[in-house]
Each structure stands twice: as structure tokens, then as C-alpha cells.
C-alpha atoms as a PDB file:
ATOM      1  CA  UNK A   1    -191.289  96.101  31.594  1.00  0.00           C
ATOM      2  CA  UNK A   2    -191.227  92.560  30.077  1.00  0.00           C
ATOM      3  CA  UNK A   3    -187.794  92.067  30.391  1.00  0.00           C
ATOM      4  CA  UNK A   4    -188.046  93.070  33.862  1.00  0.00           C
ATOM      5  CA  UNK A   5    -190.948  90.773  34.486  1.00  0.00           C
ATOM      6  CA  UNK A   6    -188.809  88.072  33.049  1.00  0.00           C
ATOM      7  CA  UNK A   7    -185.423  88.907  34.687  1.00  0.00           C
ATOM      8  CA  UNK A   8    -187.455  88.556  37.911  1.00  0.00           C
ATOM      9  CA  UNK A   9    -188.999  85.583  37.816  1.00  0.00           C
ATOM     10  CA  UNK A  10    -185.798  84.250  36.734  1.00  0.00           C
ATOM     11  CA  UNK A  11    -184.375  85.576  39.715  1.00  0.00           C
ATOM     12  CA  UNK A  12    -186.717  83.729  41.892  1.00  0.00           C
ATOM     13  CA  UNK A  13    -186.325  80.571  40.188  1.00  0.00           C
ATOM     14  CA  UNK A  14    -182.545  80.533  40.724  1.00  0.00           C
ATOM     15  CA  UNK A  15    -182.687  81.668  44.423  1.00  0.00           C
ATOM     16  CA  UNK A  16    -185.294  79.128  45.163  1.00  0.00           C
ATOM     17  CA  UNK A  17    -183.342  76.066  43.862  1.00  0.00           C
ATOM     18  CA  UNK A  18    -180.741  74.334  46.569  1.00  0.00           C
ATOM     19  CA  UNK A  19    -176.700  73.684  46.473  1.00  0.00           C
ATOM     20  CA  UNK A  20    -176.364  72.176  50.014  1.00  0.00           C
ATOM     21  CA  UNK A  21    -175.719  68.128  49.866  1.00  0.00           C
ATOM     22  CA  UNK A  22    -178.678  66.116  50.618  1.00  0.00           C
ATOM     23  CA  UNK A  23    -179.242  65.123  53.405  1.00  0.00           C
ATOM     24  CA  UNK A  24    -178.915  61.500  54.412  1.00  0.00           C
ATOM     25  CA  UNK A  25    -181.957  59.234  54.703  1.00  0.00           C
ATOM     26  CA  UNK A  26    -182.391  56.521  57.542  1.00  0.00           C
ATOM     27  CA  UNK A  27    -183.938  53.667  55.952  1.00  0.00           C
ATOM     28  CA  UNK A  28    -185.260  49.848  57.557  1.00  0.00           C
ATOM     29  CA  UNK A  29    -184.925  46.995  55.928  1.00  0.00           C
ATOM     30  CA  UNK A  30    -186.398  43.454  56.553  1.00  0.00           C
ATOM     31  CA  UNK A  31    -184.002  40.742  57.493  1.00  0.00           C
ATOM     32  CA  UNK A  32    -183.979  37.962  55.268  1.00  0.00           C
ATOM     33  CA  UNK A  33    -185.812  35.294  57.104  1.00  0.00           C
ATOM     34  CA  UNK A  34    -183.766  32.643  55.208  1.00  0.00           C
ATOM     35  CA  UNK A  35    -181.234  30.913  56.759  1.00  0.00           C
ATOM     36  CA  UNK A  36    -178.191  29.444  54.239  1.00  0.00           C
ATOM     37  CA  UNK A  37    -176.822  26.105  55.008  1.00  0.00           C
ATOM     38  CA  UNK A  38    -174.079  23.819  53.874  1.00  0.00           C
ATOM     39  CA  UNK A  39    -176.333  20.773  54.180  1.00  0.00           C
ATOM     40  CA  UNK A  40    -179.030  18.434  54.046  1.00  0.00           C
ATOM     41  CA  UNK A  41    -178.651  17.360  57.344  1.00  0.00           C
ATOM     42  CA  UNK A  42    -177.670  21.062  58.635  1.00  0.00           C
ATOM     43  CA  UNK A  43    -181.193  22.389  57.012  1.00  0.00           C
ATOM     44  CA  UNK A  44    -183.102  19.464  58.464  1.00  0.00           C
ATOM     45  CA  UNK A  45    -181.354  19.722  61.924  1.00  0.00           C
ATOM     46  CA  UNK A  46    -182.623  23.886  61.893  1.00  0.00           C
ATOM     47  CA  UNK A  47    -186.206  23.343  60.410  1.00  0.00           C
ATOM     48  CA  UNK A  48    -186.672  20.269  63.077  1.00  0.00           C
ATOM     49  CA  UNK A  49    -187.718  17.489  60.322  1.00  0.00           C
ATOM     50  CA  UNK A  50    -186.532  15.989  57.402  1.00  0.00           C
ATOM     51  CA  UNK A  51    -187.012  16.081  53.669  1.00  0.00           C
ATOM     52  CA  UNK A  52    -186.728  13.437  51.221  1.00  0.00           C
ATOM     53  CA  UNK A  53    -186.283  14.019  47.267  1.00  0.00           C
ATOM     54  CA  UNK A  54    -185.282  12.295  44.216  1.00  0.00           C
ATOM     55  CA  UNK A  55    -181.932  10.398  44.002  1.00  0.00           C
ATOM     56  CA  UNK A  56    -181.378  12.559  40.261  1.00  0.00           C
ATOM     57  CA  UNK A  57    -181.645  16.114  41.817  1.00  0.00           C
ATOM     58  CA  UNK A  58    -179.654  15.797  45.020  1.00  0.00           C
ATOM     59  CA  UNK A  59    -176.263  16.428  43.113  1.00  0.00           C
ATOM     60  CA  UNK A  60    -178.006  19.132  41.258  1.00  0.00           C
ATOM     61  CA  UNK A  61    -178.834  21.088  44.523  1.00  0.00           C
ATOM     62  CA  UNK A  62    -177.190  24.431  44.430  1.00  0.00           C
ATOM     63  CA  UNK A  63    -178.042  26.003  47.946  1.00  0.00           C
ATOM     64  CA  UNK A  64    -180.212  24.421  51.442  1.00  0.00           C
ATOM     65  CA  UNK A  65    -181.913  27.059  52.981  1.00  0.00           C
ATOM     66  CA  UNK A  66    -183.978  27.279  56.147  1.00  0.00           C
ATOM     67  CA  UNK A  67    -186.998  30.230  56.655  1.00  0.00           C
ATOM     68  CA  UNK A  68    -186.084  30.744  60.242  1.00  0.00           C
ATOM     69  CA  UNK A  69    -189.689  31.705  61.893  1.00  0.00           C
ATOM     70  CA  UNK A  70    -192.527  30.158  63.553  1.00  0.00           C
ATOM     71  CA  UNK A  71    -193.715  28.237  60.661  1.00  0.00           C
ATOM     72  CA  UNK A  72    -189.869  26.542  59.612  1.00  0.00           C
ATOM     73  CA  UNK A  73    -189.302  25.604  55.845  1.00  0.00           C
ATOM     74  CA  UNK A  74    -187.028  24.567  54.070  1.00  0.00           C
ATOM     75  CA  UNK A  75    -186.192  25.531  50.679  1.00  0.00           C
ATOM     76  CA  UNK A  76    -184.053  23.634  48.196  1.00  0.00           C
ATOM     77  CA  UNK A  77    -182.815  25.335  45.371  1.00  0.00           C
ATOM     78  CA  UNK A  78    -181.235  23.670  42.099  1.00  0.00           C
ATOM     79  CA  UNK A  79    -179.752  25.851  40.417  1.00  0.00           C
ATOM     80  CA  UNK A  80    -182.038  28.819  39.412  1.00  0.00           C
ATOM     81  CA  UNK A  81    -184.849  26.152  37.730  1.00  0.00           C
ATOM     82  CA  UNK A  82    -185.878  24.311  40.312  1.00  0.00           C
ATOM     83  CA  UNK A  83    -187.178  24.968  43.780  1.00  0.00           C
ATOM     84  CA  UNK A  84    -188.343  22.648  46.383  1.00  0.00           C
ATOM     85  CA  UNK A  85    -190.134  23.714  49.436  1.00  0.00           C
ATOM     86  CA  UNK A  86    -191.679  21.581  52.652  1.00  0.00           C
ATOM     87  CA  UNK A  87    -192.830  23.855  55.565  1.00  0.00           C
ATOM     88  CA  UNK A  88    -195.286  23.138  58.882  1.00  0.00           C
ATOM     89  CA  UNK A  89    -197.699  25.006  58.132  1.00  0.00           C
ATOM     90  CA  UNK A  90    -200.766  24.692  55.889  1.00  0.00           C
ATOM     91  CA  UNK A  91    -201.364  26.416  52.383  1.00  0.00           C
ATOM     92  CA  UNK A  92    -199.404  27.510  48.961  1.00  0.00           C
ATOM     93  CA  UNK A  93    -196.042  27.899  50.357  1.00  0.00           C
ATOM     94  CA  UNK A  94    -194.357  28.059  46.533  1.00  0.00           C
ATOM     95  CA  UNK A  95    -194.292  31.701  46.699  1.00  0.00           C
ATOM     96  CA  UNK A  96    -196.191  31.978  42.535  1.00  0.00           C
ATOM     97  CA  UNK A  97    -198.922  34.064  42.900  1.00  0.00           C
ATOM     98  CA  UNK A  98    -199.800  34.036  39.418  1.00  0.00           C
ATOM     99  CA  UNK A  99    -203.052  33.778  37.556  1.00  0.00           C
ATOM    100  CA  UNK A 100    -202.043  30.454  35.947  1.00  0.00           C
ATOM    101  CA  UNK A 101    -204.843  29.323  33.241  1.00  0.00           C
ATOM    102  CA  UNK A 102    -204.319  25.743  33.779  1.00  0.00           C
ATOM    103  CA  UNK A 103    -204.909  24.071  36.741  1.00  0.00           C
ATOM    104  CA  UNK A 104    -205.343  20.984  37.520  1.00  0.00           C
ATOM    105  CA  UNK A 105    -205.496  18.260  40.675  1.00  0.00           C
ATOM    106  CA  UNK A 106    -204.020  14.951  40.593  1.00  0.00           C
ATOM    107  CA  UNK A 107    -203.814  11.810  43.151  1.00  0.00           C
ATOM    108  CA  UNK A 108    -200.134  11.144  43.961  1.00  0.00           C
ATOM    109  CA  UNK A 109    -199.888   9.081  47.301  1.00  0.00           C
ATOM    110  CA  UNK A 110    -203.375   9.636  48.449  1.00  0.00           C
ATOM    111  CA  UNK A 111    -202.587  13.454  48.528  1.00  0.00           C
ATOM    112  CA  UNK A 112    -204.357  15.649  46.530  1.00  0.00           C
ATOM    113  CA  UNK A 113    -202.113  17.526  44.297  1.00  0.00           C
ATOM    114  CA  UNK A 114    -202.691  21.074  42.324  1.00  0.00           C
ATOM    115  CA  UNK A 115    -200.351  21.492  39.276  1.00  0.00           C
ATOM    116  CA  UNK A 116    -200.648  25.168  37.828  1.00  0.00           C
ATOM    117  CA  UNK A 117    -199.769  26.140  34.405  1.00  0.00           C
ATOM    118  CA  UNK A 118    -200.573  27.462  31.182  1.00  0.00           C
ATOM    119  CA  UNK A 119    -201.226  25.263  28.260  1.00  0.00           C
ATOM    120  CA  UNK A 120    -200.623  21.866  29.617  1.00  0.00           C
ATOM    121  CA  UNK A 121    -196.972  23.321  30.831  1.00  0.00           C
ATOM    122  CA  UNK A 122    -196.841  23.497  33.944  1.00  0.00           C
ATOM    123  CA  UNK A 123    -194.707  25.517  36.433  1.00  0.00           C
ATOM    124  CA  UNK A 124    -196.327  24.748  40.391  1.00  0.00           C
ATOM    125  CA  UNK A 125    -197.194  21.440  42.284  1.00  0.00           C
ATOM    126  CA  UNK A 126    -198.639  22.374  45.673  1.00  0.00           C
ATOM    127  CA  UNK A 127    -199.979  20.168  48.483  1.00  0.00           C
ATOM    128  CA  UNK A 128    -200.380  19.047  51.869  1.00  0.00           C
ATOM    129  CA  UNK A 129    -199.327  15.623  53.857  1.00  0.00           C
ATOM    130  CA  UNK A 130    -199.690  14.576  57.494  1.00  0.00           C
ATOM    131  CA  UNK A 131    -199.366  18.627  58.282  1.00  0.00           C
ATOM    132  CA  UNK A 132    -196.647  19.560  55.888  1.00  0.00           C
ATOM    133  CA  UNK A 133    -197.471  21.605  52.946  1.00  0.00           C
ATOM    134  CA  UNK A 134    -195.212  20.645  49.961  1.00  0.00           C
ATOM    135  CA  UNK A 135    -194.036  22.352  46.741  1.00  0.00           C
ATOM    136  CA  UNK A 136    -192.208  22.417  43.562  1.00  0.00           C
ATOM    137  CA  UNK A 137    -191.732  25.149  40.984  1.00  0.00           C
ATOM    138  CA  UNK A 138    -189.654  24.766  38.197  1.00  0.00           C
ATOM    139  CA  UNK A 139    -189.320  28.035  35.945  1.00  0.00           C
ATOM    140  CA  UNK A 140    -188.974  26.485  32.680  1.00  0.00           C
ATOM    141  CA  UNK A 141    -191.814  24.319  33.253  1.00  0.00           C
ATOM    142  CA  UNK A 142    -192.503  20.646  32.910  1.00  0.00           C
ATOM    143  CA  UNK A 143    -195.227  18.250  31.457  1.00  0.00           C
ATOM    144  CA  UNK A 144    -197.468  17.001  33.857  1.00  0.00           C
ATOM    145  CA  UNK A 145    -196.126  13.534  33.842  1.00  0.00           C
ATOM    146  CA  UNK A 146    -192.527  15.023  34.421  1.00  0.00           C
ATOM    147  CA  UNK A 147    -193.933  16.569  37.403  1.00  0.00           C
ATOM    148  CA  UNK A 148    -195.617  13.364  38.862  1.00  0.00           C
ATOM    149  CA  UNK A 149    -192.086  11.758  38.475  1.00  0.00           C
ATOM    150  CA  UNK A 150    -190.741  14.281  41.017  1.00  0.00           C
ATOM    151  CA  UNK A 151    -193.789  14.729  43.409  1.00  0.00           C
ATOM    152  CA  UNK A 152    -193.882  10.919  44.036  1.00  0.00           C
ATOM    153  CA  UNK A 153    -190.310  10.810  45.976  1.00  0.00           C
ATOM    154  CA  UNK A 154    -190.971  14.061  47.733  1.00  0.00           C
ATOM    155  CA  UNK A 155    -191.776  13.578  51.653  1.00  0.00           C
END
């Protein structure tokens, strides 16, 4: 009676499971919102204003891109260490939405600036200048006089 309890239920088992092919799944995806472009002057033209950075990264930028919505950006990217973003719009446009334990606010320009870190590296510069909000991440990170040498010829 066991074994026929057991050949049973094994029975089921094997009945129950499926051989057809899946079936396939419609899935939506997001477009990308960023818009690649093979210029300066091609990413300013889209975004409707202009950008200006320091004379020692513009031969170290790697891709111009352009957020293509309402609020236009544009995003520089050197390499994979360094980004660069200006948008018109207000608040942290860096995309780092980490709990940083060092942060700190400096004057460059007259603009209030918020460098976020950990350990007196930091990794984020955000601010905001006659209705442009600015930033600069660099992965590695960078001492905080490194970073005032770069947020002083960003406009």
C-alpha cells in the first residue's frame, strides 16, 4: 500500500509538470531620454544654451549627451571618471543619491556650493546659478581643493 501511495503521488507530480515552450512575454521598456552627440556645439544647439568647462578636460571628453525632455541637460562624460552636468531646472541633478558622511558648502563665484564625500574625499559638487543647476561627480574622488579648481570654470 506504500508503494502504491508513493507510485501515485509520483504519478501526479510528473503529469502536473509542463513540456510545451514558454510562452513569449511582451515587455515595455523606457526610452533612453539621452540624446548622443558628436559635439559641443551640437549638445548646446539641442539643450538651447551653452556650457563652459576647463581648457584641461575638453580633450578628455569621451561622449556629449543631451536629456531630451522638458527640463534639457546636458551631460558631459570623460571617460568613465568624470561627469559634468548643467540642466534648467532647479535641484541635485548629479544623479548620487548616496548617504555621503561628509558634506560640506563652499563659496565659489558667489554660488553656494555642496561638495559630498566621505572622509575629506569627495565625489559630488552640486549647485545652482542664474537658474541652472550645475554638477560634477568624479568616481574616484578628489580633494576639495581639486574640486574648487574645476567648479570655478564651470558656467
Amino acid at each position: 500500500m506504500k508503494y502504491l501511495l508513493v507510485f501515485i503521488l509520483l504519478l501526479s507530480l510528473v503529469s502536473c509538470s509542463s513540456t510545451k515552450p514558454s510562452e513569449s512575454v511582451n515587455t515595455t521598456t523606457l526610452a533612453n531620454p539621452f540624446v548622443d552627440c558628436g559635439s559641443l556645439i551640437e549638445a548646446e544647439r539641442l539643450a538651447g544654451f551653452s556650457i563652459s568647462i576647463p581648457n584641461n578636460l575638453i580633450n578628455s571628453i569621451t561622449n556629449y549627451r543631451v536629456l531630451n525632455t522638458t527640463d534639457k541637460m546636458i551631460e558631459l562624460l570623460c571617460g568613465d571618471e568624470i561627469v559634468i552636468r548643467k540642466a534648467n531646472t532647479t535641484g541635485d541633478i548629479s544623479g548620487l543619491y548616496y548617504d555621503f558622511n561628509d558634506n560640506q558648502e563652499i563659496i565659489i563665484n558667489s554660488n553656494k556650493v555642496q561638495l559630498r564625500g566621505n572622509d575629506g574625499i569627495y565625489y559630488s559638487a552640486i549647485w545652482a546659478s542664474n537658474g541652472f543647476s550645475y554638477s560634477i561627480s568624479i568616481k574616484s574622488g578628489e580633494s576639495k581643493e581639486n574640486f574648487e579648481s574645476l567648479i570655478v570654470h564651470i558656467n
